[in-house]
Protein backbone atom coordinates (compact mmCIF):
# COMPACT_ATOMS: atom_id res chain seq x y z
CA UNK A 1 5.60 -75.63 -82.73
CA UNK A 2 5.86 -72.97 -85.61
CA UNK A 3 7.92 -69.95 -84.87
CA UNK A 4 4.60 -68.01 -85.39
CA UNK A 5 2.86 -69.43 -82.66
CA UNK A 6 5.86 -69.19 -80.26
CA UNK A 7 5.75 -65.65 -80.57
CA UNK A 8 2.01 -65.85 -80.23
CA UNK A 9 2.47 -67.16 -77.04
CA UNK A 10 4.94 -65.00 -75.37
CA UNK A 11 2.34 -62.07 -76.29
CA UNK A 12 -0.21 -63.56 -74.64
CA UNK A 13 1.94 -64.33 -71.62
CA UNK A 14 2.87 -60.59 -71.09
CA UNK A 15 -0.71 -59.39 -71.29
CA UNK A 16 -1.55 -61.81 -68.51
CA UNK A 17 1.61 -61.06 -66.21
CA UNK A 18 0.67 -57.26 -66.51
CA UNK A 19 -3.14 -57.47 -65.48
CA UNK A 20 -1.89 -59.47 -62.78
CA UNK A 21 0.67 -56.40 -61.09
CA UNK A 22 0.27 -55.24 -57.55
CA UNK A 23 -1.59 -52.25 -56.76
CA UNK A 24 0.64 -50.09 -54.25
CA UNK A 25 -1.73 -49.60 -50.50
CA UNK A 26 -3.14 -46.17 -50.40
CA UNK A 27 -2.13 -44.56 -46.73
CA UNK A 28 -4.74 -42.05 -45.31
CA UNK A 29 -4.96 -40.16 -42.47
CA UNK A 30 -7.56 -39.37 -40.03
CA UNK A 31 -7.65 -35.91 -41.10
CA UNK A 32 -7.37 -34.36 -44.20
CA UNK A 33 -5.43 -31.05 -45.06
CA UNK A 34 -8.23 -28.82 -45.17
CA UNK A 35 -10.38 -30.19 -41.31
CA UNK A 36 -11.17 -28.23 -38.35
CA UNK A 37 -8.66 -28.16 -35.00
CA UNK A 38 -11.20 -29.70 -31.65
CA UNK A 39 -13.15 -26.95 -30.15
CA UNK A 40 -11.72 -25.16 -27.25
CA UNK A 41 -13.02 -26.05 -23.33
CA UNK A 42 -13.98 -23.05 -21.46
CA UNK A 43 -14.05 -22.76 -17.39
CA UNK A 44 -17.08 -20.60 -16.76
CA UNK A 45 -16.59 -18.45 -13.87
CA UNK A 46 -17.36 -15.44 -11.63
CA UNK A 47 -15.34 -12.82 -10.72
CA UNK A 48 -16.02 -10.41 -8.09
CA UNK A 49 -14.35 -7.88 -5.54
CA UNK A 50 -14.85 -7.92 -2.36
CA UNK A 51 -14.14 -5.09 0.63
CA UNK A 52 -14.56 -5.18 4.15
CA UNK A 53 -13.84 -2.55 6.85
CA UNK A 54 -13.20 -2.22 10.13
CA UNK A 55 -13.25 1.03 12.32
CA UNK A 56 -10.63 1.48 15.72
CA UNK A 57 -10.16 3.98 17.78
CA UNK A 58 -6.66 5.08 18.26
CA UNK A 59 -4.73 4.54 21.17
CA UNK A 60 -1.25 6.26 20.78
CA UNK A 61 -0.66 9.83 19.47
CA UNK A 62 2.42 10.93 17.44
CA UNK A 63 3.13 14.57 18.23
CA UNK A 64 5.99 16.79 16.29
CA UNK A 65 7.53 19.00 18.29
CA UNK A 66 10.00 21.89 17.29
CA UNK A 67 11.85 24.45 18.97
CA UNK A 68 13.31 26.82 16.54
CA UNK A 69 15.80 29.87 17.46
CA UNK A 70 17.70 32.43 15.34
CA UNK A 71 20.91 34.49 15.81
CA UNK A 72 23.98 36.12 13.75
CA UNK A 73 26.08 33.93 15.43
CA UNK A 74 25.79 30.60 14.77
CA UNK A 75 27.25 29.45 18.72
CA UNK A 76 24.09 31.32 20.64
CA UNK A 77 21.75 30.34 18.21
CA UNK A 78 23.52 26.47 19.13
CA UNK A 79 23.09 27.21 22.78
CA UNK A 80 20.04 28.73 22.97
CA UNK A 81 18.28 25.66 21.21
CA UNK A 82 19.68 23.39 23.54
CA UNK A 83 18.78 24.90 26.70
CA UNK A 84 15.32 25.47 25.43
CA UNK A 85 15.21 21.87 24.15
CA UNK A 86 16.36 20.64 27.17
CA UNK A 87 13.52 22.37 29.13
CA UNK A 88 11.02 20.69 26.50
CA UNK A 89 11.96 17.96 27.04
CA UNK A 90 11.95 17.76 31.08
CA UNK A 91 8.37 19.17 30.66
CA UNK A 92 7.02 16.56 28.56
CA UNK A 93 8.46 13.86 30.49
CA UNK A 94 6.73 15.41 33.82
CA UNK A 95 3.60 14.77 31.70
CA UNK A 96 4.39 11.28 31.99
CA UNK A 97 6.16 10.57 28.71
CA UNK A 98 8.64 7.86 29.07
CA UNK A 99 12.17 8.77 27.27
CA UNK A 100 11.85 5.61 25.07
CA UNK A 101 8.81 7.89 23.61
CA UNK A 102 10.82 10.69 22.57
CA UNK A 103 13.22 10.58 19.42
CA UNK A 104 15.68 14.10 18.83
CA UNK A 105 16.44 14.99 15.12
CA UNK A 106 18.38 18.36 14.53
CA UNK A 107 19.41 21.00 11.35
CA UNK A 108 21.39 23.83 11.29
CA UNK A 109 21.69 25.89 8.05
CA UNK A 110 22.15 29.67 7.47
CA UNK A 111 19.90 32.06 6.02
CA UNK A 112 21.59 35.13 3.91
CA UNK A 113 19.79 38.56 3.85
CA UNK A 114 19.89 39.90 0.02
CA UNK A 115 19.55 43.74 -0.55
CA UNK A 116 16.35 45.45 -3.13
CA UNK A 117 18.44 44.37 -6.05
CA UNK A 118 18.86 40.71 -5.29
CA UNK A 119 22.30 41.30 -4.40
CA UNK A 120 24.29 39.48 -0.71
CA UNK A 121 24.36 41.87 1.73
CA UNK A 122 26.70 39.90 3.89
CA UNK A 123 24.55 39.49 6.87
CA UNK A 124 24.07 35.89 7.81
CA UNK A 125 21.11 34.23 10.08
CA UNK A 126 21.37 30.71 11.50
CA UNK A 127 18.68 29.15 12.22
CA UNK A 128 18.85 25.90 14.61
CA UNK A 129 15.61 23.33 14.41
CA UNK A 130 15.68 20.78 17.06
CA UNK A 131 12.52 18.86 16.65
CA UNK A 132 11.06 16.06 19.40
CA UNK A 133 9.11 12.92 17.76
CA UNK A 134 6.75 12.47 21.17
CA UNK A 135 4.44 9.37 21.46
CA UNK A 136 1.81 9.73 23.88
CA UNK A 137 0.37 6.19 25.00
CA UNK A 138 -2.16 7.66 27.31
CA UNK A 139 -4.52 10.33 25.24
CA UNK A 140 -6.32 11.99 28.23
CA UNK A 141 -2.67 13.95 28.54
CA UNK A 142 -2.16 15.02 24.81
CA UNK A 143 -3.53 18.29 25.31
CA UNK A 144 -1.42 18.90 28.39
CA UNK A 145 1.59 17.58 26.93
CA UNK A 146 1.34 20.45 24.61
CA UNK A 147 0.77 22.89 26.81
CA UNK A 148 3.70 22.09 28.96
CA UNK A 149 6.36 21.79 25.90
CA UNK A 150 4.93 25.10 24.75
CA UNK A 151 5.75 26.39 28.15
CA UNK A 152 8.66 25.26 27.90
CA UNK A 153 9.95 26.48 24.83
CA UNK A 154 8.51 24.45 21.98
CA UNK A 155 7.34 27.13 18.99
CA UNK A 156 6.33 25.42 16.21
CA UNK A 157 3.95 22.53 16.24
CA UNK A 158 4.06 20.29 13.16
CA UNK A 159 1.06 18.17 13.61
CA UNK A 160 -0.64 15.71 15.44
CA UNK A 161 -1.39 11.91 14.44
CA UNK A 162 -3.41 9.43 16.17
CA UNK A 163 -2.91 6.19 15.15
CA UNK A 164 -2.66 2.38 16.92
CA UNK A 165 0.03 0.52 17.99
CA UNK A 166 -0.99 -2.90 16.63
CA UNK A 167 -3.32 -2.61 13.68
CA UNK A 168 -2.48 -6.47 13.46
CA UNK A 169 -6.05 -8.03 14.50
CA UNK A 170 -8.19 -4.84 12.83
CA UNK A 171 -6.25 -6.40 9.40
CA UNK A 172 -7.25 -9.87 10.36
CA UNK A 173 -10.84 -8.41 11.02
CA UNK A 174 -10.99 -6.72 7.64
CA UNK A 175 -9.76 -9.37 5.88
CA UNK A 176 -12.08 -11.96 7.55
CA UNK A 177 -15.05 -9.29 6.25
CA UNK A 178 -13.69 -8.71 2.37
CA UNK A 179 -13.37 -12.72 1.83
CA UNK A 180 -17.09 -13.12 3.38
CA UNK A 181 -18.16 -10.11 0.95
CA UNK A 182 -16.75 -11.34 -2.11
CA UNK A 183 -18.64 -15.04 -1.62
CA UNK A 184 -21.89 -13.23 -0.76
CA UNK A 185 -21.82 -11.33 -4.18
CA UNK A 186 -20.86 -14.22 -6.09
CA UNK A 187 -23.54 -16.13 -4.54
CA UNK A 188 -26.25 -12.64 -5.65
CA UNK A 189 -24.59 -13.17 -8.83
CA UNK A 190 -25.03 -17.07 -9.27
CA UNK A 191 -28.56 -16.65 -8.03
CA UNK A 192 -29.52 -14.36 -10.36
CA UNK A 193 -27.91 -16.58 -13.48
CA UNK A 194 -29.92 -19.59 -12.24
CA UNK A 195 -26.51 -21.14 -11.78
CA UNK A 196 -24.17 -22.24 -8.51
CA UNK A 197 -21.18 -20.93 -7.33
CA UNK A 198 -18.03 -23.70 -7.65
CA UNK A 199 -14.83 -23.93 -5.84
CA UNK A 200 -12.37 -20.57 -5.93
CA UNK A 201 -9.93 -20.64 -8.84
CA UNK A 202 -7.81 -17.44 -7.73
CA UNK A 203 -7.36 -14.94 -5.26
CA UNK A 204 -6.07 -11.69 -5.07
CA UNK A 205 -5.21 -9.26 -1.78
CA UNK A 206 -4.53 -5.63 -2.48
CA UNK A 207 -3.73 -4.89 0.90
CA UNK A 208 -5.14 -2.30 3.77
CA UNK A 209 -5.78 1.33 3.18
CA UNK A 210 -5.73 3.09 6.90
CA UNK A 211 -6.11 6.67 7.20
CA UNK A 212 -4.32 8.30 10.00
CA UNK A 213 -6.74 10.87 11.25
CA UNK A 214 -4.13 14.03 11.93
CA UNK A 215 -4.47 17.46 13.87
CA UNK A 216 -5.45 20.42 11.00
CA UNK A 217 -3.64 22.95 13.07
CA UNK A 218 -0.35 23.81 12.00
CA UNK A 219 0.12 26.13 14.74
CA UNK A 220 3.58 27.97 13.48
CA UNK A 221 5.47 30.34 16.03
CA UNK A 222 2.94 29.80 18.64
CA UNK A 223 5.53 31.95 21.29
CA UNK A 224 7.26 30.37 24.23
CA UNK A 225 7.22 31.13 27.48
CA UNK A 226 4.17 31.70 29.98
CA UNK A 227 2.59 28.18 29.34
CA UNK A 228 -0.98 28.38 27.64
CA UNK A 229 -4.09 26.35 28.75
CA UNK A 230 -4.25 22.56 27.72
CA UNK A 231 -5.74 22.00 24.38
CA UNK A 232 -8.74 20.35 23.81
CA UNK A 233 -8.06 17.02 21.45
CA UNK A 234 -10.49 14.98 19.97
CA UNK A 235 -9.04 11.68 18.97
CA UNK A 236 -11.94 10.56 16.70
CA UNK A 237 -11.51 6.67 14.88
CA UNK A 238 -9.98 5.64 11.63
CA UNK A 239 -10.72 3.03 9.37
CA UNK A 240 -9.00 -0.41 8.13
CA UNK A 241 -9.87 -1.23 4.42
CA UNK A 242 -9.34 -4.42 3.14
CA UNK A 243 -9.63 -5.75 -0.88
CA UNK A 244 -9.63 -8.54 -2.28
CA UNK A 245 -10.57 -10.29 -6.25
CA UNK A 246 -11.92 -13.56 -5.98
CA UNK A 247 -12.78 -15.69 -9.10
CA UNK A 248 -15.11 -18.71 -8.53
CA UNK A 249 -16.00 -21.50 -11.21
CA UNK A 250 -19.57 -22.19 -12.03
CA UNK A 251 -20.46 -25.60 -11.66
């Protein structure tokens, strides 16, 4: 073979090995650069409040009653609140008031007289406060229970509450009523969409609200001594509210 066509040869031998090279694989991915994240599922749902309320009529009252005296000297002013406390408090329990019902708190401070110009005049007044917490279980003897401690001494009245001892089962009550109210307004609602109410997804209690009906007289320095006529007490009712958020999901 002639050099020439040796050479000829190789050529054509390159050419062929070089159409015949691999072509590398081509990886893709399900999802280009530039595609859209899945949409999101949304829970439909209802949300509504609901309230329920119970009315009670009180069955203990919560009376505050003070007997305040005065003096230069702080000893009589001491003494004279005690003996007049002590009589109080022998009056209220002939009223029928056990002495688990009645609590004693005391204060003691001094009161200084100042001249026209604002100035200490040196003259001192202690005043002595000995105030009885009285719970009265049986309401037919609040008014006389006041009567007889102002007899006795009592002066200043600081109010009157009327409350219950156990507001336990109205709570229950209420309670019972707001989770019945909140299904029957989600059911108004779902009615009204054309759609049904699913199971409950959340709940949530804000608690009671119970006014505590109290006496409006403040009756200040009513006087001791003599014993006035039994006052006339109406005990009226007060009311348990109950309130709760309830979300459903629509099925």
């Amino acid at each position: 073979m002639s050099r020439k066509n040796m050479i000829l040869g190789l050529i054509a031998m390159a050419v062929l090995l070089a159409g015949c090279t691999a072509t590398p694989a081509v990886t893709t991915s399900p999802c280009s650069v530039n595609c859209n994240a899945p949409e999101p599922v949304y829970t439909r749902t209802i949300s509504v409040t609901g309230e329920g309320k119970v009315s009670v009529t009180p069955d203990i009252a919560v009376m505050y009653l003070s007997v305040i005296t005065r003096d230069p000297s702080v000893n009589k002013a001491w003494d004279d609140n005690n003996a007049k406390a002590e009589l109080a408090i022998t009056a209220i329990k002939g009223q029928g008031v056990k002495e688990a019902d009645i609590r004693s708190d005391f204060s003691l401070y001094q009161q200084e007289k100042y001249d026209q110009f604002g100035q200490p005049t040196g003259e001192i007044t202690y005043i002595v406060t000995h105030t009885l917490t009285v719970m009265a279980r049986d309401l037919t003897k609040v008014g006389d229970i006041l009567a007889a401690a102002q007899g006795a001494g009592v002066n200043s009245v600081g109010g009157i509450t009327f409350t219950v001892e156990d507001p336990a089962p109205a709570v229950i009550q209420a309670r019972a009523l707001a989770v019945a109210n909140a299904r029957a307004r989600a059911e108004e609602i779902a009615k009204g969409l054309g759609v049904k109410v699913g199971k409950v997804l959340t709940v949530n209690e804000y608690g009671t609200s119970v006014p505590y009906p109290m006496d409006k007289t403040n009756a200040y320095g009513i006087g001791g001594g003599g014993g006035g006529s039994s006052v006339p007490i109406q005990v009226g009712t007060w009311e348990v509210t109950m309130t709760i958020s309830v979300v459903f999901e629509i099925e």
